[in-house]
Protein backbone atom coordinates (compact mmCIF):
# COMPACT_ATOMS: atom_id res chain seq x y z
CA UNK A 1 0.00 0.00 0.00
CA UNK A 2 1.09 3.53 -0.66
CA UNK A 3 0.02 6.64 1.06
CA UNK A 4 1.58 9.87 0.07
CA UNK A 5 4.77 8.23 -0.85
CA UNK A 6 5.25 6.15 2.34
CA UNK A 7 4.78 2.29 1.40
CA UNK A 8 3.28 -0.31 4.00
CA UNK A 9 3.69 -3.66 4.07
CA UNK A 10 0.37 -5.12 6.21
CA UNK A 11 -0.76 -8.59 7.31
CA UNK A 12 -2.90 -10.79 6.09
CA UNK A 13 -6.10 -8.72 7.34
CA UNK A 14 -5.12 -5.77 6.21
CA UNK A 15 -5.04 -4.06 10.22
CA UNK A 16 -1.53 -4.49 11.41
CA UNK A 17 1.71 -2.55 9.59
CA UNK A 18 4.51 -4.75 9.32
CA UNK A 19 7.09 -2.29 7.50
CA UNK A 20 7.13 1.52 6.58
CA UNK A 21 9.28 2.55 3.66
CA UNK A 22 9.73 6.50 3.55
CA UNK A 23 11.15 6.86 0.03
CA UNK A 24 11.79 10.98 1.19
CA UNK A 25 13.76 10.24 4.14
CA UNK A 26 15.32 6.59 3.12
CA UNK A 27 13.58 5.64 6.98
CA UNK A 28 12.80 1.39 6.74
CA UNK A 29 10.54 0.70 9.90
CA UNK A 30 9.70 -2.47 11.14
CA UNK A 31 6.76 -2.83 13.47
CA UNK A 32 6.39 -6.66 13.54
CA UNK A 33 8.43 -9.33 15.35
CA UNK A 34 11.74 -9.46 13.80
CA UNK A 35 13.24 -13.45 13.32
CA UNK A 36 16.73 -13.72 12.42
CA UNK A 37 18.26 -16.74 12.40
CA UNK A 38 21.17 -15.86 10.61
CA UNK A 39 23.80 -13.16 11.04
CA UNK A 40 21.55 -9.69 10.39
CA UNK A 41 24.23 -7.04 9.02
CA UNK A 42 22.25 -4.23 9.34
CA UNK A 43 25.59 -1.87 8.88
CA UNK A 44 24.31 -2.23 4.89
CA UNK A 45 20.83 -0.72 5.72
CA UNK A 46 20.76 3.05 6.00
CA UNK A 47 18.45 4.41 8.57
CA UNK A 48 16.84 1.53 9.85
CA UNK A 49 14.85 1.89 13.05
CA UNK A 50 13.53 -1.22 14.83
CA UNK A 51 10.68 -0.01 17.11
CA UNK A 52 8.10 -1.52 19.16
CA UNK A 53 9.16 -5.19 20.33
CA UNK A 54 10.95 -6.52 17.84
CA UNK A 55 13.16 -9.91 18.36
CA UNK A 56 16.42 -10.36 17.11
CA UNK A 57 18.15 -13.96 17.26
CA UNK A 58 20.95 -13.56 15.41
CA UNK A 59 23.89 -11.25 14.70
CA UNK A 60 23.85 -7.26 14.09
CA UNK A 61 27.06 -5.97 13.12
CA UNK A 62 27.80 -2.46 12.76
CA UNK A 63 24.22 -0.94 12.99
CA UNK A 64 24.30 2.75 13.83
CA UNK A 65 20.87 3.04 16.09
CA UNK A 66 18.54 0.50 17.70
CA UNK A 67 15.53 2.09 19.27
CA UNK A 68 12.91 0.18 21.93
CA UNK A 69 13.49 -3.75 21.03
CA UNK A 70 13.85 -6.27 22.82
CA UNK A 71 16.26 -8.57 22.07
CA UNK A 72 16.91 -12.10 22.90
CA UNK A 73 20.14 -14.33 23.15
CA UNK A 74 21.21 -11.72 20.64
CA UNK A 75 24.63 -11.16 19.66
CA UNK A 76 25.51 -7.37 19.13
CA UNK A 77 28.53 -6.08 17.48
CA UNK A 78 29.15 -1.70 17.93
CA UNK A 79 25.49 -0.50 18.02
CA UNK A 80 24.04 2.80 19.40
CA UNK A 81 20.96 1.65 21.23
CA UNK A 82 18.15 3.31 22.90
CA UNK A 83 16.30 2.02 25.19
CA UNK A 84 14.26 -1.32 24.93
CA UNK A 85 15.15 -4.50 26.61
CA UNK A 86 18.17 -6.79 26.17
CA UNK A 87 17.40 -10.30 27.46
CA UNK A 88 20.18 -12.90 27.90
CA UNK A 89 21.85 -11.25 25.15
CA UNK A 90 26.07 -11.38 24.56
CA UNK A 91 27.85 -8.07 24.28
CA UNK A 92 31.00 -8.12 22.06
CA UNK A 93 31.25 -10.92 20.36
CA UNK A 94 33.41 -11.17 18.18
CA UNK A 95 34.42 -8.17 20.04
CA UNK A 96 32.59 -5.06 20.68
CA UNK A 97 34.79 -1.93 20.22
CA UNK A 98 32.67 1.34 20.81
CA UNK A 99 28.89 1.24 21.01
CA UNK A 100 27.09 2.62 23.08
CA UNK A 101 24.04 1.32 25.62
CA UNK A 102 22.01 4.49 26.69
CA UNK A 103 18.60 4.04 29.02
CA UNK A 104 18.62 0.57 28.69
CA UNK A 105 17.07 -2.24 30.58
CA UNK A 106 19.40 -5.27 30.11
CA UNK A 107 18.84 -8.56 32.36
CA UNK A 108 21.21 -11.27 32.46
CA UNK A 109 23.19 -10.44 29.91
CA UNK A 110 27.12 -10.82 29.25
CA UNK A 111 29.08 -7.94 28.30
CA UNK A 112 32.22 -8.41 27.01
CA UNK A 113 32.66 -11.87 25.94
CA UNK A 114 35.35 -12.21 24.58
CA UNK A 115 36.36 -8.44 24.83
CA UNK A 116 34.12 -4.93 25.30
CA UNK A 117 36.42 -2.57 23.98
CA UNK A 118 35.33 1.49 24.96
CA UNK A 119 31.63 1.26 25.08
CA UNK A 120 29.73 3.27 26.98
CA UNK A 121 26.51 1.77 29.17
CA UNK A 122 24.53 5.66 29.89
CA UNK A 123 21.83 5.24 32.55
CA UNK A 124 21.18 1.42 31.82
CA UNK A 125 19.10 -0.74 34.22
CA UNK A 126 20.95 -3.50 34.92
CA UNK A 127 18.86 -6.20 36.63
CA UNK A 128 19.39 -9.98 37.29
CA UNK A 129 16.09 -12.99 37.42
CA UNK A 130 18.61 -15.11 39.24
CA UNK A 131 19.46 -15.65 43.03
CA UNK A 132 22.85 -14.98 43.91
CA UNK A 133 24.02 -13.75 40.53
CA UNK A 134 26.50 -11.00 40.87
CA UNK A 135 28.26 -7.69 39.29
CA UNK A 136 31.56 -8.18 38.27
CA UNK A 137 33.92 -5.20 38.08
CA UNK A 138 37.97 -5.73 37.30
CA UNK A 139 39.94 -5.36 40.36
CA UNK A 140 43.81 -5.23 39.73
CA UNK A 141 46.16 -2.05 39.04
CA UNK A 142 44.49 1.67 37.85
CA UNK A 143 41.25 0.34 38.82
CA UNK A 144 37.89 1.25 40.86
CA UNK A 145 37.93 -1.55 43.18
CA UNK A 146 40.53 -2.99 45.72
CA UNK A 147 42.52 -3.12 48.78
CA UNK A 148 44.47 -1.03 50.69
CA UNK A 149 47.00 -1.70 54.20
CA UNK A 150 47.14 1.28 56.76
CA UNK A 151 51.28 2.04 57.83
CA UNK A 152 50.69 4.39 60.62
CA UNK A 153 47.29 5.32 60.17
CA UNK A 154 47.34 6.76 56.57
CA UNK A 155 48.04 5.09 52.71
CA UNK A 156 48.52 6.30 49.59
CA UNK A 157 46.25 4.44 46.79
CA UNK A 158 48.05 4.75 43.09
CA UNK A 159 45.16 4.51 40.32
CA UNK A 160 44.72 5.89 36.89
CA UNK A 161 41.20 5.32 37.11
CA UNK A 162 40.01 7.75 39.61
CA UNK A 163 38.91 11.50 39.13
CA UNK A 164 38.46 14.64 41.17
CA UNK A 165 35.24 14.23 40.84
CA UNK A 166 35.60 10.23 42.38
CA UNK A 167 32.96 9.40 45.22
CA UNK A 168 35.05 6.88 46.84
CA UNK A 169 34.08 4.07 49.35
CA UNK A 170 36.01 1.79 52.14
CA UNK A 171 35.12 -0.79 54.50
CA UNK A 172 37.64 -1.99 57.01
CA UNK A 173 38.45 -5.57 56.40
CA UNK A 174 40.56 -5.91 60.47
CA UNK A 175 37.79 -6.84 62.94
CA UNK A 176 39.27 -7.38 66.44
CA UNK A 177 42.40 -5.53 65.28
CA UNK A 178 44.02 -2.88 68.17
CA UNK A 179 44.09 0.45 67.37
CA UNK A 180 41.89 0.60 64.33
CA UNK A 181 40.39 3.93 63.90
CA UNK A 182 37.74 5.57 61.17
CA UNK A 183 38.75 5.86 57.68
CA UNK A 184 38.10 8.85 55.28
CA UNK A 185 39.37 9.66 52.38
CA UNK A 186 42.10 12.43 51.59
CA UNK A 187 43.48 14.33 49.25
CA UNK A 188 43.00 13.01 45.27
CA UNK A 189 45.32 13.46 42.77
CA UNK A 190 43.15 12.85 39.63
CA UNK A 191 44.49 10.13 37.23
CA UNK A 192 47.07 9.41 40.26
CA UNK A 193 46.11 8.22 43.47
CA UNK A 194 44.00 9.02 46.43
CA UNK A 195 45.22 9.05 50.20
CA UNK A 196 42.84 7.09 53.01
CA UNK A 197 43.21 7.94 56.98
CA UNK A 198 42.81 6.61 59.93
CA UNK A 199 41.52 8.44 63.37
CA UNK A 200 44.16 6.03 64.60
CA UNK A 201 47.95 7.35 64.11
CA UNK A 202 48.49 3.67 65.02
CA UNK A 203 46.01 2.28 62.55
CA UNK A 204 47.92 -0.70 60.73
CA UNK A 205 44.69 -2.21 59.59
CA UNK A 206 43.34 -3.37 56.23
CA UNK A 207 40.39 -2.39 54.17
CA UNK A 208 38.80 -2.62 50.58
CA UNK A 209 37.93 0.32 48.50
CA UNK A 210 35.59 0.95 45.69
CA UNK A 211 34.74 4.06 43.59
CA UNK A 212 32.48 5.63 40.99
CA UNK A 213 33.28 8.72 38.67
């Protein structure tokens, strides 16, 4: 059907739009649930918008904007996507490099596997429909998360990773320990290191750290 230059692909009955084609704009919508059971390289389709809640199965590579799907078990190279809901879905395979999540509701799903290289998750909802499952975040050298030893009361922390801007957390890990005092943070050096206190000049305790920019 054609109206005013848009085409519509309908069902059977004639009531429900499967796909828009805007010949003025080059806009392909699809309004129907979306099968793919082979790799989908939607990096060859200009302007393609996915709305309503569509299901992807198989591979996207390279798409530049997904907007309100839901996709399931789906396998998502460097997409821009907005909103919608990611369900048991893998993140970066082969390897994602760039992308970005924005809004997003995305339950038990793997990010990263094998590698997540410099995407961006912006005000995602990150939620898990199984007991005891857990966030993982990289501990190690220059990052948010790990643990520090008092020497006299007071430690220097040496990460790239933290900012001036850095709210930073610490939970002492010496219970029963003499002389352990309050800790609170110090001075920050950004993309350097942070300092952590004691009350207790004789404060030889440990603790674990975590932060957020």
């Amino acid at each position: 059907m054609n109206l005013g230059g848009v085409m519509e692909v309908r069902d059977t009955t004639g009531g429900t739009i499967l796909l828009t084609v805007d010949p003025d704009t080059g806009t392909v919508t699809i309004g129907g649930p979306l099968q793919a059971n082979v790799t989908l390289n939607l990096g060859t389709i200009t302007n393609t918008t996915i709305a309503g809640q569509g299901t992807i199965t198989g591979t996207i590579n390279n798409t530049r904007l997904i907007n309100n799907g839901t996709y399931n078990n789906a396998t998502l190279g460097t997409p821009a996507i907005t909103g919608g809901t990611m369900n048991n879905a893998v993140f970066g395979t082969q390897d994602s490099t760039g992308g970005t999540i924005r809004s997003a509701v995305v339950n038990n799903s793997t990010i990263g596997t094998p590698a997540a290289t410099g995407g961006t998750l912006i005000n995602p909802v990150l939620t898990s429909g199984t007991i005891g499952n857990k966030l993982f975040v990289t501990t190690g050298a220059n990052q948010s998360v790990g643990k520090g030893t008092l020497t006299s009361g007071s430690v220097t922390i040496s990460t790239t990773a933290v900012t001036a801007n850095s709210l930073i957390f610490t939970q002492s890990t010496s219970p029963g320990l003499a002389n352990v005092g309050i800790l609170e943070i110090g001075a920050i050096s950004a993309g350097t290191s942070f300092n952590v206190h004691s009350s207790s000049a004789l404060d030889v305790g440990t603790f674990n750290y975590w932060f957020v920019n």
